[in-house]
C-alpha atoms as a PDB file:
ATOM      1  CA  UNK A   1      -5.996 -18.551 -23.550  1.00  0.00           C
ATOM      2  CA  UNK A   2      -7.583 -15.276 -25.687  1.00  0.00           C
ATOM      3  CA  UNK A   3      -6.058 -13.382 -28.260  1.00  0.00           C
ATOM      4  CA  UNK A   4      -6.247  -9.575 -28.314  1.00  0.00           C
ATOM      5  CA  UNK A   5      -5.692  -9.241 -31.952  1.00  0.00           C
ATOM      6  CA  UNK A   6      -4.826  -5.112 -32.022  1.00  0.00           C
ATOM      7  CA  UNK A   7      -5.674  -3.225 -35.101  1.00  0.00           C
ATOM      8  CA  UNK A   8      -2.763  -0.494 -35.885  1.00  0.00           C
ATOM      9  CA  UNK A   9      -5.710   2.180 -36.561  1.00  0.00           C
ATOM     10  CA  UNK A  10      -6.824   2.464 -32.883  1.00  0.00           C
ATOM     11  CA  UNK A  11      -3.672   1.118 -31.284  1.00  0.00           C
ATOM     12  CA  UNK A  12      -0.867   2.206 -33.556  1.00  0.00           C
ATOM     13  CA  UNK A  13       1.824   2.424 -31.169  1.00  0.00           C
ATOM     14  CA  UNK A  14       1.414  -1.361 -29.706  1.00  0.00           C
ATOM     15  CA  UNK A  15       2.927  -1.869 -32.877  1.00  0.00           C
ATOM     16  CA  UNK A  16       6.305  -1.766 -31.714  1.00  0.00           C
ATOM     17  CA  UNK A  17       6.234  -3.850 -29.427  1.00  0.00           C
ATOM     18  CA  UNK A  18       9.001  -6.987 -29.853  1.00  0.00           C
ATOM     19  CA  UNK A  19       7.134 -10.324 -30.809  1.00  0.00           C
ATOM     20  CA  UNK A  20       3.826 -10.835 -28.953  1.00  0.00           C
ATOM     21  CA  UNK A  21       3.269 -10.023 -25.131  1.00  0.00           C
ATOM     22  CA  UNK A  22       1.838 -12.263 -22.961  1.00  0.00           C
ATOM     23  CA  UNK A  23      -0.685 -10.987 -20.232  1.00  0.00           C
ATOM     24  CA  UNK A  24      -3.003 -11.848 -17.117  1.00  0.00           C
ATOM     25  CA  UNK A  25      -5.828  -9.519 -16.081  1.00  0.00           C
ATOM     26  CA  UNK A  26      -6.698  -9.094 -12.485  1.00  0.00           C
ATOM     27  CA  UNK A  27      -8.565  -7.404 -10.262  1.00  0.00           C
ATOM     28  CA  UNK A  28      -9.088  -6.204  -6.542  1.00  0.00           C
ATOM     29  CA  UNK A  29     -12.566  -5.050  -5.366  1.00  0.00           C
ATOM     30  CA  UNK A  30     -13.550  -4.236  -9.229  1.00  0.00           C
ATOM     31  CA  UNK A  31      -9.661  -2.112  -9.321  1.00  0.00           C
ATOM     32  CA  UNK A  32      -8.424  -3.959 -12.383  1.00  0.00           C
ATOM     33  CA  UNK A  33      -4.776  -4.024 -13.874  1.00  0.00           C
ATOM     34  CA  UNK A  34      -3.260  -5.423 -17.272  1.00  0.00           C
ATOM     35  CA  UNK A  35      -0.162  -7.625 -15.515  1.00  0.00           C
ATOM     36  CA  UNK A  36       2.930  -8.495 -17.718  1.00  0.00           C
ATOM     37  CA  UNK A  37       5.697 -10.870 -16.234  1.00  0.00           C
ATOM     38  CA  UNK A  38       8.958  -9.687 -17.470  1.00  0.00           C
ATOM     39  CA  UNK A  39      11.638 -11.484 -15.341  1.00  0.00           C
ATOM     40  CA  UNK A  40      14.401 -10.643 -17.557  1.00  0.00           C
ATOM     41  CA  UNK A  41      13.123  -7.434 -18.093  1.00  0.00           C
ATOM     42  CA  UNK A  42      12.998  -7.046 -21.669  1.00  0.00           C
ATOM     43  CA  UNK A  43       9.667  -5.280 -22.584  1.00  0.00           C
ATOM     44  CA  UNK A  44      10.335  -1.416 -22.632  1.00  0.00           C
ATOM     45  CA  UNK A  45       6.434  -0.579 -22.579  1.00  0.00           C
ATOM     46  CA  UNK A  46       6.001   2.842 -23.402  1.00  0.00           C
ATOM     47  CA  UNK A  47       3.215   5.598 -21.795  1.00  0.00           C
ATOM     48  CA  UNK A  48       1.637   5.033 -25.263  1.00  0.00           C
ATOM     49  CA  UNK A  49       1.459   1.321 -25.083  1.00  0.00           C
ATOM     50  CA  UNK A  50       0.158   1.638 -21.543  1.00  0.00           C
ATOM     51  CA  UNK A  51      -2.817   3.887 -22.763  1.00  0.00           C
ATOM     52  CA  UNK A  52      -3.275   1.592 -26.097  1.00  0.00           C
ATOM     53  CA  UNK A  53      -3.631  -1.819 -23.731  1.00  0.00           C
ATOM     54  CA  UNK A  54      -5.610  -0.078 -21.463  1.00  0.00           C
ATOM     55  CA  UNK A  55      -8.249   1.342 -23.438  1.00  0.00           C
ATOM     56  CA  UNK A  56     -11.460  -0.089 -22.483  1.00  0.00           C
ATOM     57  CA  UNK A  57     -12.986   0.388 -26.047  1.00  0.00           C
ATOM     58  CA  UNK A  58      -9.933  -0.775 -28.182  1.00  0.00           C
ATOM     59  CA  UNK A  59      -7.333  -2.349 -26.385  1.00  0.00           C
ATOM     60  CA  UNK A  60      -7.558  -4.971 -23.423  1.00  0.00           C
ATOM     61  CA  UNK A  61      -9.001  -2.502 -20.542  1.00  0.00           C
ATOM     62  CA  UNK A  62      -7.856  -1.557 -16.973  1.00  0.00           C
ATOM     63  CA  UNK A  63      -6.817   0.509 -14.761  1.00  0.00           C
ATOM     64  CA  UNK A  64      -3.635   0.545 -15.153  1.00  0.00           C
ATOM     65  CA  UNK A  65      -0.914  -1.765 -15.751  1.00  0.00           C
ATOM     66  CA  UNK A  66       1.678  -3.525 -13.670  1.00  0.00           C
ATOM     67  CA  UNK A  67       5.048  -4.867 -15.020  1.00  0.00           C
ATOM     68  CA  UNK A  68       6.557  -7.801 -12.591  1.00  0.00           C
ATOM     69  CA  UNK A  69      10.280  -7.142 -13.194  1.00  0.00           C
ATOM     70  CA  UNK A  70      13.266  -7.488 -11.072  1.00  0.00           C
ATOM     71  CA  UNK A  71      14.028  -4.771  -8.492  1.00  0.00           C
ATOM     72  CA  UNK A  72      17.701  -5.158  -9.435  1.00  0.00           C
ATOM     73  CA  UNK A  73      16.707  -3.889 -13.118  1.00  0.00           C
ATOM     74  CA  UNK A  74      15.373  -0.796 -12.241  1.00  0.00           C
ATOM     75  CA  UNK A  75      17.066   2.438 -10.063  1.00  0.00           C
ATOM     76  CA  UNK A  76      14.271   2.597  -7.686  1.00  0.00           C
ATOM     77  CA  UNK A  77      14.554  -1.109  -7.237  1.00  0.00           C
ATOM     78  CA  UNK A  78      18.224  -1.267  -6.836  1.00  0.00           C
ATOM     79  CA  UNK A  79      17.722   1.667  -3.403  1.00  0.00           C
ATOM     80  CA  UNK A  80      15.438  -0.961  -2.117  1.00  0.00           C
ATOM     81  CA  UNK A  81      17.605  -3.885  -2.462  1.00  0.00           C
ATOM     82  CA  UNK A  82      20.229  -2.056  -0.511  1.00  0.00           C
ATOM     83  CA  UNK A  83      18.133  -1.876   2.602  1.00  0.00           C
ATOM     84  CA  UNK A  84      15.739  -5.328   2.368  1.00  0.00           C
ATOM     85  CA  UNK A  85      17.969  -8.073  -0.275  1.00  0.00           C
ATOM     86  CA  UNK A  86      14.813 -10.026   0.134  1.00  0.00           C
ATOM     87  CA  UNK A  87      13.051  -7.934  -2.105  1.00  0.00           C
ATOM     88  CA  UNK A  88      13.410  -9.815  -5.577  1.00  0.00           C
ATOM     89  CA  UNK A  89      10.309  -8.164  -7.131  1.00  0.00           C
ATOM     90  CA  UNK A  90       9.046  -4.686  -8.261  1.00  0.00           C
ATOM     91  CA  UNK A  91       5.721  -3.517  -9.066  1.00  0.00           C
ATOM     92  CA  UNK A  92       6.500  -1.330 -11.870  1.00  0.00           C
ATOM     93  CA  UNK A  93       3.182   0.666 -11.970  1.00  0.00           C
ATOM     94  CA  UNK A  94       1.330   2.719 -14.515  1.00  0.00           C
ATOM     95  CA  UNK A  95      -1.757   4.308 -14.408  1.00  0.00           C
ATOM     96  CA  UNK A  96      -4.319   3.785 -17.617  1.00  0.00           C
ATOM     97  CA  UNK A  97      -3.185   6.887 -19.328  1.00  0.00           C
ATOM     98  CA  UNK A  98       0.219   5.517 -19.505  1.00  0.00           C
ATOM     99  CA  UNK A  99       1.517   7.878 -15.840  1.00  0.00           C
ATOM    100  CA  UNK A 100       3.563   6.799 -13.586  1.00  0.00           C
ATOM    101  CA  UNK A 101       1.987   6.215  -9.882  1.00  0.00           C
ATOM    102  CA  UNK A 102       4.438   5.398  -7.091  1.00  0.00           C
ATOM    103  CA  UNK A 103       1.627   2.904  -5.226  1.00  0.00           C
ATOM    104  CA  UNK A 104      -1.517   0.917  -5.943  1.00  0.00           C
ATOM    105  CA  UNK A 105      -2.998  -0.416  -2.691  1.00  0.00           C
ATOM    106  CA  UNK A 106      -5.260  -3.187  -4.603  1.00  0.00           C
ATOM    107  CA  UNK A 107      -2.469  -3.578  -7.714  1.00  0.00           C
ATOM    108  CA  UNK A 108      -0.279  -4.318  -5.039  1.00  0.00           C
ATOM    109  CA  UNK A 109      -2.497  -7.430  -3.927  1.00  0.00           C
ATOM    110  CA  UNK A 110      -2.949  -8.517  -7.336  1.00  0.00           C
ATOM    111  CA  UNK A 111       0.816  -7.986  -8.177  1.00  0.00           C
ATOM    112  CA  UNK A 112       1.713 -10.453  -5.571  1.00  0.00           C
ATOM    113  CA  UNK A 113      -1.324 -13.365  -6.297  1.00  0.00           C
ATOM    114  CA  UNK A 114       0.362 -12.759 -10.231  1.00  0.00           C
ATOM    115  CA  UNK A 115       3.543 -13.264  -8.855  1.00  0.00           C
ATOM    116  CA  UNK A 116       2.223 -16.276  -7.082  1.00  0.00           C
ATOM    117  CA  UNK A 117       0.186 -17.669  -9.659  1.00  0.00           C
ATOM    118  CA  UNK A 118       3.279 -17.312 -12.219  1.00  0.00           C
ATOM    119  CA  UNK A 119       5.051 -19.181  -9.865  1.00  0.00           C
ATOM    120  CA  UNK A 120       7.877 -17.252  -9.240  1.00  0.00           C
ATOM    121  CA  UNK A 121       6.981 -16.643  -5.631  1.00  0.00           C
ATOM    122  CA  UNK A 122       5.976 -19.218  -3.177  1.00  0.00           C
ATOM    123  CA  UNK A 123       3.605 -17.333  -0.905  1.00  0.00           C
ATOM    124  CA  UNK A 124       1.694 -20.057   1.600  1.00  0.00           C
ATOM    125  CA  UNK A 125      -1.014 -18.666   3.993  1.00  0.00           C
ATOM    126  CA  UNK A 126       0.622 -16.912   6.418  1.00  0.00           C
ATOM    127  CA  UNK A 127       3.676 -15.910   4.693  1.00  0.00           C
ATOM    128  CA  UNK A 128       4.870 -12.846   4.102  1.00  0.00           C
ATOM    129  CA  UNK A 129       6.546 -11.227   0.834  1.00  0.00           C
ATOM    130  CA  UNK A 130       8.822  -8.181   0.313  1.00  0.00           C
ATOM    131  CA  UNK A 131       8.069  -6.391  -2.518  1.00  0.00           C
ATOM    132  CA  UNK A 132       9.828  -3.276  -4.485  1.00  0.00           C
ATOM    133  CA  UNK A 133       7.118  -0.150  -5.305  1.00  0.00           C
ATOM    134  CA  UNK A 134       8.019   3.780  -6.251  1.00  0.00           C
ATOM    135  CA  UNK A 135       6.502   4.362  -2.985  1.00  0.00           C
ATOM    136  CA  UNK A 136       9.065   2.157  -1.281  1.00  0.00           C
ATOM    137  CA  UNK A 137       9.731  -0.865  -0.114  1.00  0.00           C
ATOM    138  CA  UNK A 138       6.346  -3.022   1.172  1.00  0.00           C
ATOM    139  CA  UNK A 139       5.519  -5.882   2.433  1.00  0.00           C
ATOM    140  CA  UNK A 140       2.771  -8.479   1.607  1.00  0.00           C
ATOM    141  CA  UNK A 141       1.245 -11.243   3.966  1.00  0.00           C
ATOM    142  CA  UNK A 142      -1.211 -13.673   2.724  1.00  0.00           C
ATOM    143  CA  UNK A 143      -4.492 -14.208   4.679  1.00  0.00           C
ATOM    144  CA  UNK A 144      -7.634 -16.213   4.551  1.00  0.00           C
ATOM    145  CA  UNK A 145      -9.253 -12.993   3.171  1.00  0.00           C
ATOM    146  CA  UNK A 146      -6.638 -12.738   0.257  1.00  0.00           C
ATOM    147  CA  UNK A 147      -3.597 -10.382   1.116  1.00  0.00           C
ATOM    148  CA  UNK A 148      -2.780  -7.919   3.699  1.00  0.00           C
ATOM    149  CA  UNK A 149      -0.309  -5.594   2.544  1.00  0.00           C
ATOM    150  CA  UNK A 150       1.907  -2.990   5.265  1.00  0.00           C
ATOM    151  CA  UNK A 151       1.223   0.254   3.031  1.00  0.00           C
ATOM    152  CA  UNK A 152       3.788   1.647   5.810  1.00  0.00           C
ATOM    153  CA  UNK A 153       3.295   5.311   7.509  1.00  0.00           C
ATOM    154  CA  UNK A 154       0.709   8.132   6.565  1.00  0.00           C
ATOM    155  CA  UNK A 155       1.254  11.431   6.430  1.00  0.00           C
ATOM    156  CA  UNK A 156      -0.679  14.743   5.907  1.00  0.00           C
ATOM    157  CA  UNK A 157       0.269  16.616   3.105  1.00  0.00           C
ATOM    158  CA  UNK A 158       0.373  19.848   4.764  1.00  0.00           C
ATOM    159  CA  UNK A 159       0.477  18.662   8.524  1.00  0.00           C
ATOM    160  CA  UNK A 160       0.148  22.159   9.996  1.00  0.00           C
ATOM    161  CA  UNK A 161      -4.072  23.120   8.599  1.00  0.00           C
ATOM    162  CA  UNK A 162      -4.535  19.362   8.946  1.00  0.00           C
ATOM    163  CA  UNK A 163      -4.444  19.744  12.495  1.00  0.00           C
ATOM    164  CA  UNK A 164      -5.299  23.122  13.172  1.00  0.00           C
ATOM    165  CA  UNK A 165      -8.633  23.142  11.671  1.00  0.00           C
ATOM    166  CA  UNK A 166      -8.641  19.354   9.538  1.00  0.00           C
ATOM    167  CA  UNK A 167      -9.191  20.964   6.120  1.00  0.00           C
ATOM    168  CA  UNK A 168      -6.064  22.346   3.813  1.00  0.00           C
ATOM    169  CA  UNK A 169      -7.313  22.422   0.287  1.00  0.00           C
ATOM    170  CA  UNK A 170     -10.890  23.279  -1.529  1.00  0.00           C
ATOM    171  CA  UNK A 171     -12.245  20.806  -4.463  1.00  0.00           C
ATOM    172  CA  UNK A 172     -14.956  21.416  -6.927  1.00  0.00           C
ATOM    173  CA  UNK A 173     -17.279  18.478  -8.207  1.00  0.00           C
ATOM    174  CA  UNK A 174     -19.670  17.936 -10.800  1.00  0.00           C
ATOM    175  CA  UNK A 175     -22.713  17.167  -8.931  1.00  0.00           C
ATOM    176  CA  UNK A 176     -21.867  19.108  -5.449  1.00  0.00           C
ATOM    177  CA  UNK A 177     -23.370  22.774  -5.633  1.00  0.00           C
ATOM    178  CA  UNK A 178     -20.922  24.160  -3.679  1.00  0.00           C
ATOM    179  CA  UNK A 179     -16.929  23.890  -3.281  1.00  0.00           C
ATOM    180  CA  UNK A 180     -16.186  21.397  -0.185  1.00  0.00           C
ATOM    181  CA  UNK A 181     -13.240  21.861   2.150  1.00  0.00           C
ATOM    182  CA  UNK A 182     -10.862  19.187   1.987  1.00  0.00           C
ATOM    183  CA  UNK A 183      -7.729  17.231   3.944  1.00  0.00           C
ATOM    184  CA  UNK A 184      -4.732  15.653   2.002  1.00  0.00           C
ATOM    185  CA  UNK A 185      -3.251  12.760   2.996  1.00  0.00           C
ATOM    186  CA  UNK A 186      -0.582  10.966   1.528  1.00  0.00           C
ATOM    187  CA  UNK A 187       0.119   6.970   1.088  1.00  0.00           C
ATOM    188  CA  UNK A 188       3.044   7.499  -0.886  1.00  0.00           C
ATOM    189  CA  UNK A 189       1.087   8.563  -3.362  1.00  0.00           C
ATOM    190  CA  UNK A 190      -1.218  11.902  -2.589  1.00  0.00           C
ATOM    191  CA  UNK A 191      -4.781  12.214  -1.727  1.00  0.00           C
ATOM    192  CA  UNK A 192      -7.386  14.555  -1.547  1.00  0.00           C
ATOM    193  CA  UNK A 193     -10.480  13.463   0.896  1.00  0.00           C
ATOM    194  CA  UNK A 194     -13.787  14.884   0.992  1.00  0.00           C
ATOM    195  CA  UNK A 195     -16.646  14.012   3.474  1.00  0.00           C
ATOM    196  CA  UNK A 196     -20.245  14.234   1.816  1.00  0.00           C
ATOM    197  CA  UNK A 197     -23.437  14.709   4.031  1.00  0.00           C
ATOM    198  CA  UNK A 198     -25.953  12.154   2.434  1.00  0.00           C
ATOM    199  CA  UNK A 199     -26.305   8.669   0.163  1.00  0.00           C
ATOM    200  CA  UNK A 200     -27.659  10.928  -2.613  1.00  0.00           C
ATOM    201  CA  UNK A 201     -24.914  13.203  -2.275  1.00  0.00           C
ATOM    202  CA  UNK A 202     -22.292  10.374  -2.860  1.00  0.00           C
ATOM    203  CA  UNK A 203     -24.656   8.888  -5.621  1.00  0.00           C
ATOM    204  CA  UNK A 204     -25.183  12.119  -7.287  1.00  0.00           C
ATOM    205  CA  UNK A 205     -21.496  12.473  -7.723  1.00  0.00           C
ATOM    206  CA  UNK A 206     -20.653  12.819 -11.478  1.00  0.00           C
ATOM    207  CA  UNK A 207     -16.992  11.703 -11.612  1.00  0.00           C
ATOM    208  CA  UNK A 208     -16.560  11.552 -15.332  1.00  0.00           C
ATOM    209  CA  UNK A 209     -15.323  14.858 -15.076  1.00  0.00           C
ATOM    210  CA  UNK A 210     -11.951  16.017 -13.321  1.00  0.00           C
ATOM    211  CA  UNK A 211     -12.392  17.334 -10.085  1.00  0.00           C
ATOM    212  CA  UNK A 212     -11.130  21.079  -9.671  1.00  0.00           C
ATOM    213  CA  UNK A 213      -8.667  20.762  -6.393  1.00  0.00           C
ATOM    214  CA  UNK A 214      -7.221  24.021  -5.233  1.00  0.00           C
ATOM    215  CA  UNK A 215      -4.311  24.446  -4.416  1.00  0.00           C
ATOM    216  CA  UNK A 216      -3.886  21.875  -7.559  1.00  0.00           C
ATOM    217  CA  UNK A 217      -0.746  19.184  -6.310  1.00  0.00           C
ATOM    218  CA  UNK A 218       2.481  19.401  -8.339  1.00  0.00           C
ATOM    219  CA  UNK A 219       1.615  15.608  -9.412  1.00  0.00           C
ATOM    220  CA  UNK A 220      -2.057  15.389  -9.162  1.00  0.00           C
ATOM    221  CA  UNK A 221      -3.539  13.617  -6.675  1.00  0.00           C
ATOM    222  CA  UNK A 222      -6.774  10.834  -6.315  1.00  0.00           C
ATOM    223  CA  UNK A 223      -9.881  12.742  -4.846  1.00  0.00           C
ATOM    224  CA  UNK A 224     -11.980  10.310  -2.294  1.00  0.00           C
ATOM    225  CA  UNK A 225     -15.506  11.658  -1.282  1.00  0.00           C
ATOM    226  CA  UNK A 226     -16.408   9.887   2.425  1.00  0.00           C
ATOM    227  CA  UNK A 227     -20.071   9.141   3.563  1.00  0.00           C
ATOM    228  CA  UNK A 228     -19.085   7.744   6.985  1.00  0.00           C
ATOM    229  CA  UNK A 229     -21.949   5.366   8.182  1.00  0.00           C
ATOM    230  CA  UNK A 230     -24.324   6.158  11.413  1.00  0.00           C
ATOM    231  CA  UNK A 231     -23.295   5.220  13.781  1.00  0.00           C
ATOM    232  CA  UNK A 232     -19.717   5.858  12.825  1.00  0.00           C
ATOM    233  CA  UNK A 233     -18.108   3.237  15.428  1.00  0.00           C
ATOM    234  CA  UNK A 234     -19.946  -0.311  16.468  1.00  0.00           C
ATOM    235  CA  UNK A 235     -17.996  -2.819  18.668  1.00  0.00           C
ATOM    236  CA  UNK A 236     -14.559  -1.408  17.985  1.00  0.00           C
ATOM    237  CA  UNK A 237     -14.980  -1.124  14.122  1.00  0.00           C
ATOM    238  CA  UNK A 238     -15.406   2.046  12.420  1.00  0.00           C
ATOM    239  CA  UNK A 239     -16.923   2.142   9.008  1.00  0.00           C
ATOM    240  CA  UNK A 240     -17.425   4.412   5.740  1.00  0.00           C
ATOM    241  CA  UNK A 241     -18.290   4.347   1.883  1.00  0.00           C
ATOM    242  CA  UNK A 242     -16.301   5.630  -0.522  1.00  0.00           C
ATOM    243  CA  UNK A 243     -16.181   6.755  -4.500  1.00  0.00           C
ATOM    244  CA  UNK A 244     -12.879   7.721  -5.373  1.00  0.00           C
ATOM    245  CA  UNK A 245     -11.642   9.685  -9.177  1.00  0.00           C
ATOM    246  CA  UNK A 246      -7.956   8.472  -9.380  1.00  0.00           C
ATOM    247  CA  UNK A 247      -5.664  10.603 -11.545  1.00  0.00           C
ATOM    248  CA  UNK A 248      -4.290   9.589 -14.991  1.00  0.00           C
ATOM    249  CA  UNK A 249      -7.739   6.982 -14.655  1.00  0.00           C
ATOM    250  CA  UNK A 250     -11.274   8.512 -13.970  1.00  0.00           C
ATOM    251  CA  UNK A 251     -13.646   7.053 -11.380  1.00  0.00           C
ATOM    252  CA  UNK A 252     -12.506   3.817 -10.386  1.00  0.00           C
ATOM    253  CA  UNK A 253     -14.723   0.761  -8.297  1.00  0.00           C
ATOM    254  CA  UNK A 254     -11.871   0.859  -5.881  1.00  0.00           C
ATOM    255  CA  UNK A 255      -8.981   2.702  -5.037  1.00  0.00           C
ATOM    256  CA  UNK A 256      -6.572   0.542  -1.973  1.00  0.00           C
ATOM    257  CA  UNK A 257      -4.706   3.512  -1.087  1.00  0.00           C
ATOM    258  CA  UNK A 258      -7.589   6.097  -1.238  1.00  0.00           C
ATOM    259  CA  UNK A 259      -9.573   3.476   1.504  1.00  0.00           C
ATOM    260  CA  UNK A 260      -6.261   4.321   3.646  1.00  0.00           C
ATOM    261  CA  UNK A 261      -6.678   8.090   3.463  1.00  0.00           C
ATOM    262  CA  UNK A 262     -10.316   7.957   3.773  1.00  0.00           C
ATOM    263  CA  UNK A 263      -9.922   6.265   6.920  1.00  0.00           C
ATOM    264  CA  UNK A 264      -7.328   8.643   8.007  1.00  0.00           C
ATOM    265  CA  UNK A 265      -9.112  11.465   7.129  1.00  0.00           C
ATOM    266  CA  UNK A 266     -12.324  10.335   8.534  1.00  0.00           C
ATOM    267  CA  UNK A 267     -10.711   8.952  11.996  1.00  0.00           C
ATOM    268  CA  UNK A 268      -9.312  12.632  12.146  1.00  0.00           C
ATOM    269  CA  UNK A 269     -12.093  14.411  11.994  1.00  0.00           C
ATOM    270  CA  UNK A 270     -14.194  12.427  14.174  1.00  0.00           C
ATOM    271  CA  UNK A 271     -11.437  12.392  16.605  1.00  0.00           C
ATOM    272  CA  UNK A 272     -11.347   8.573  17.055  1.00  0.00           C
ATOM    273  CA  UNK A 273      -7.344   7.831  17.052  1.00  0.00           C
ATOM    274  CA  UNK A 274      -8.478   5.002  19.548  1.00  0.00           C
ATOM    275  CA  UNK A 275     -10.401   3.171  16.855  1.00  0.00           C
ATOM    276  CA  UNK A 276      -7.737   1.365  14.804  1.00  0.00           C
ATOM    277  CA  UNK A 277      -9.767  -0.989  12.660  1.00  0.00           C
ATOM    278  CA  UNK A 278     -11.568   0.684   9.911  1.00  0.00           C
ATOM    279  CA  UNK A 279     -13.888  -1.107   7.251  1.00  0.00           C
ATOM    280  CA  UNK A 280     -14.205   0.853   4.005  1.00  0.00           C
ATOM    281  CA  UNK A 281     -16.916  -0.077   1.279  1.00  0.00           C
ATOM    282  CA  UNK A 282     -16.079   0.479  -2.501  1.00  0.00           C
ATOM    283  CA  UNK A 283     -18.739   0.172  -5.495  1.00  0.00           C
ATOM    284  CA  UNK A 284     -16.382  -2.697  -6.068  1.00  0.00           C
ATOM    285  CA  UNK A 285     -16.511  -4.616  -2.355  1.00  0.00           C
ATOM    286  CA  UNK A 286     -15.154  -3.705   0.600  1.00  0.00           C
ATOM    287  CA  UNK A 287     -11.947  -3.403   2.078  1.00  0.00           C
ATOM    288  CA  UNK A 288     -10.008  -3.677   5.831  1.00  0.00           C
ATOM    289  CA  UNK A 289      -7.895  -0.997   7.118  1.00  0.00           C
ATOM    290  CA  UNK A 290      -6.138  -1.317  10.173  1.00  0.00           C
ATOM    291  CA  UNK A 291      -3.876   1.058  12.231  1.00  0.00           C
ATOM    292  CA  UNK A 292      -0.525  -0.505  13.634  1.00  0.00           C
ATOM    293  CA  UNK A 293       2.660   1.245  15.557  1.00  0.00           C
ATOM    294  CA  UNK A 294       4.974   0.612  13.560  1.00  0.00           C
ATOM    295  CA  UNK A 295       9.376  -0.181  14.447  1.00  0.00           C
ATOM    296  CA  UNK A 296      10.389   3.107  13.891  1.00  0.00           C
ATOM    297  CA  UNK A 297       7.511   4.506  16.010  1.00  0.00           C
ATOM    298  CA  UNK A 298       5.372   6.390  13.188  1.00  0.00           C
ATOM    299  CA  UNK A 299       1.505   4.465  12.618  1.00  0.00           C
ATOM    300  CA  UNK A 300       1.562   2.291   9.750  1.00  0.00           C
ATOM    301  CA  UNK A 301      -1.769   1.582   7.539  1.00  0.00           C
ATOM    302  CA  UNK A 302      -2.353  -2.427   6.778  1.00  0.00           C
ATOM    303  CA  UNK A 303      -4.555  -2.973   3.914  1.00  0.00           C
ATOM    304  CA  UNK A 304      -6.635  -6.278   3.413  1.00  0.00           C
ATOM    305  CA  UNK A 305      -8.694  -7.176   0.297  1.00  0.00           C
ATOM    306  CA  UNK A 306      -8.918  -9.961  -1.815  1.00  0.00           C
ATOM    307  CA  UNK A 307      -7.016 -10.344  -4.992  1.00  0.00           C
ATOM    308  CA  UNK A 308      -8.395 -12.147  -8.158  1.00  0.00           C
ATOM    309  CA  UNK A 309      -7.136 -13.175 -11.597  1.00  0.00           C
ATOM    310  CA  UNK A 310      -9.629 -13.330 -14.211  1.00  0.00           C
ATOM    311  CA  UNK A 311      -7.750 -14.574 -17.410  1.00  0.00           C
ATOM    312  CA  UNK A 312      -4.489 -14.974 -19.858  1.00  0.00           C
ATOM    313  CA  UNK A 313      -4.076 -13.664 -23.576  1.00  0.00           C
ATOM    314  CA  UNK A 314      -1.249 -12.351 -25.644  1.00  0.00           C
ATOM    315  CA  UNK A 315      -1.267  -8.956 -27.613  1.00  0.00           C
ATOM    316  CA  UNK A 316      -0.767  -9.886 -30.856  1.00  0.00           C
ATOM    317  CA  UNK A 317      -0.396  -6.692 -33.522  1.00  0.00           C
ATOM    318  CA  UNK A 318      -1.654  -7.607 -37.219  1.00  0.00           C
END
């Protein structure tokens, strides 16, 4: 086990946290998350704390950080409980800057082989697990290939340019000379999807600095630029890379949700609705996306990936 000792110049507000925290750090396709198991839920980790843990330079690093805690401790858990009792666990999400984000699609992987690992899940291959998100109730199956996860129905943002003309919003990048139309989707969480025209385009992308998205989301939203590949469809599969700058983060190696709306957006605008399995490569792997009907009628997204855990520490403040 490693010890992140904390120094209170650069990291100040991890001073108050109660006694020392123990932590795992995990990742899916390169997506990496500080995870904290807090079954009695007792550690009140503030935005602050988030960043401080988080910091790349002066704290542990990630993307953000998850918080295993039951769903009965929390409001948002409590809804969930009322419709699926099965649901014992929430993945109480923040982003690296300490925001709240109402889904992960690869936290949500690594959320569950934590769970797993910390042995208070039993999750055999095959199995599936309900879990307790701000972006509702989901559930979790594990595969061969790691863990499929029902991200549940997508949506466009505004449903009425989406499919009149499949662009509703304009975003500006550093290293695009021009504005690019765009279409929003939503996972539960929003999205903004852009399709570029070349591999230098997409490499050329300098994602250090915010995209400029117009008309700007209440909340934000996580910008995915699309380089579908050539051809687009081969045996039944359709396929696409992807960079994606998630909000409250900065460019990320892989964003599970943002594969989802890429593949939405992308199977839109090609007009492929026929094609419902969708592979989706990330500077950090790749990723399966799969359409399914789901009970209520409305198209679900199921997201595949593997999950890893890399190690175990405790934050210790001197």
């Amino acid at each position: 086990m490693s010890v992140a000792q904390v120094s209170s110049t650069s990291t100040e507000s991890l001073l108050s946290l109660v006694g020392p925290l123990e932590y795992a750090k995990g990742h899916g396709t390169g997506n990496d998350f500080v995870l904290v198991a807090d079954p009695h839920d007792v550690h009140a980790i503030t935005p602050d704390q988030v960043a401080a843990i988080c910091d790349r330079n002066r704290g542990i690093g990630g993307d953000g950080l998850i918080r295993a805690v039951p769903s009965a401790a929390l409001p948002e858990g409590r809804a969930i409980l009322r419709t699926e009792p099965a649901a014992e666990w929430f993945m109480d999400y923040r982003n690296a800057d300490g925001s709240l984000s109402e889904m992960c699609g690869n936290g949500v992987r690594v959320f569950v082989h934590f769970l797993v690992s910390e042995k208070l899940v039993d999750l055999p291959l095959g199995a599936t697990l309900f879990i307790g998100t701000r972006g509702g109730l989901k559930s979790v199956s594990r595969v061969p290939e790691g863990y499929a996860v029902d991200m549940g129905p997508w949506e466009f943002i505004f449903p009425q340019l989406a499919t009149s003309n499949g662009l509703d919003s304009v975003v500006r990048t550093e290293g695009l000379s021009q504005a690019r139309g765009a279409l929003s989707v939503s996972m539960g969480n929003p999205h903004t999807v852009i399709a570029v025209a070349t591999p230098q385009e997409l490499a050329e992308l300098e994602l250090t600095i915010n995209p400029v998205v117009e008309p700007h989301p209440p909340r934000g939203t996580n910008v995915e630029y699309v380089l579908p590949t050539e051809p687009l469809i081969t045996n039944g599969l359709g396929s696409l890379t992807m960079r994606v700058h998630e909000r409250g983060v900065g460019e990320t190696l892989s964003c599970g949700t943002g594969a989802c709306a890429a593949a939405v957006a992308t199977r839109h605008w090609a007009g492929a609705q026929k094609t419902n399995q969708w592979m989706v490569e990330v500077p950090g792997g790749k990723l399966g996306v799969k359409f399914v009907l789901g009970e209520t009628g409305k198209e679900h997204v199921i997201l595949s990936g593997p999950a890893v855990l890399v190690t175990r520490g405790r934050i210790c403040a001197q």
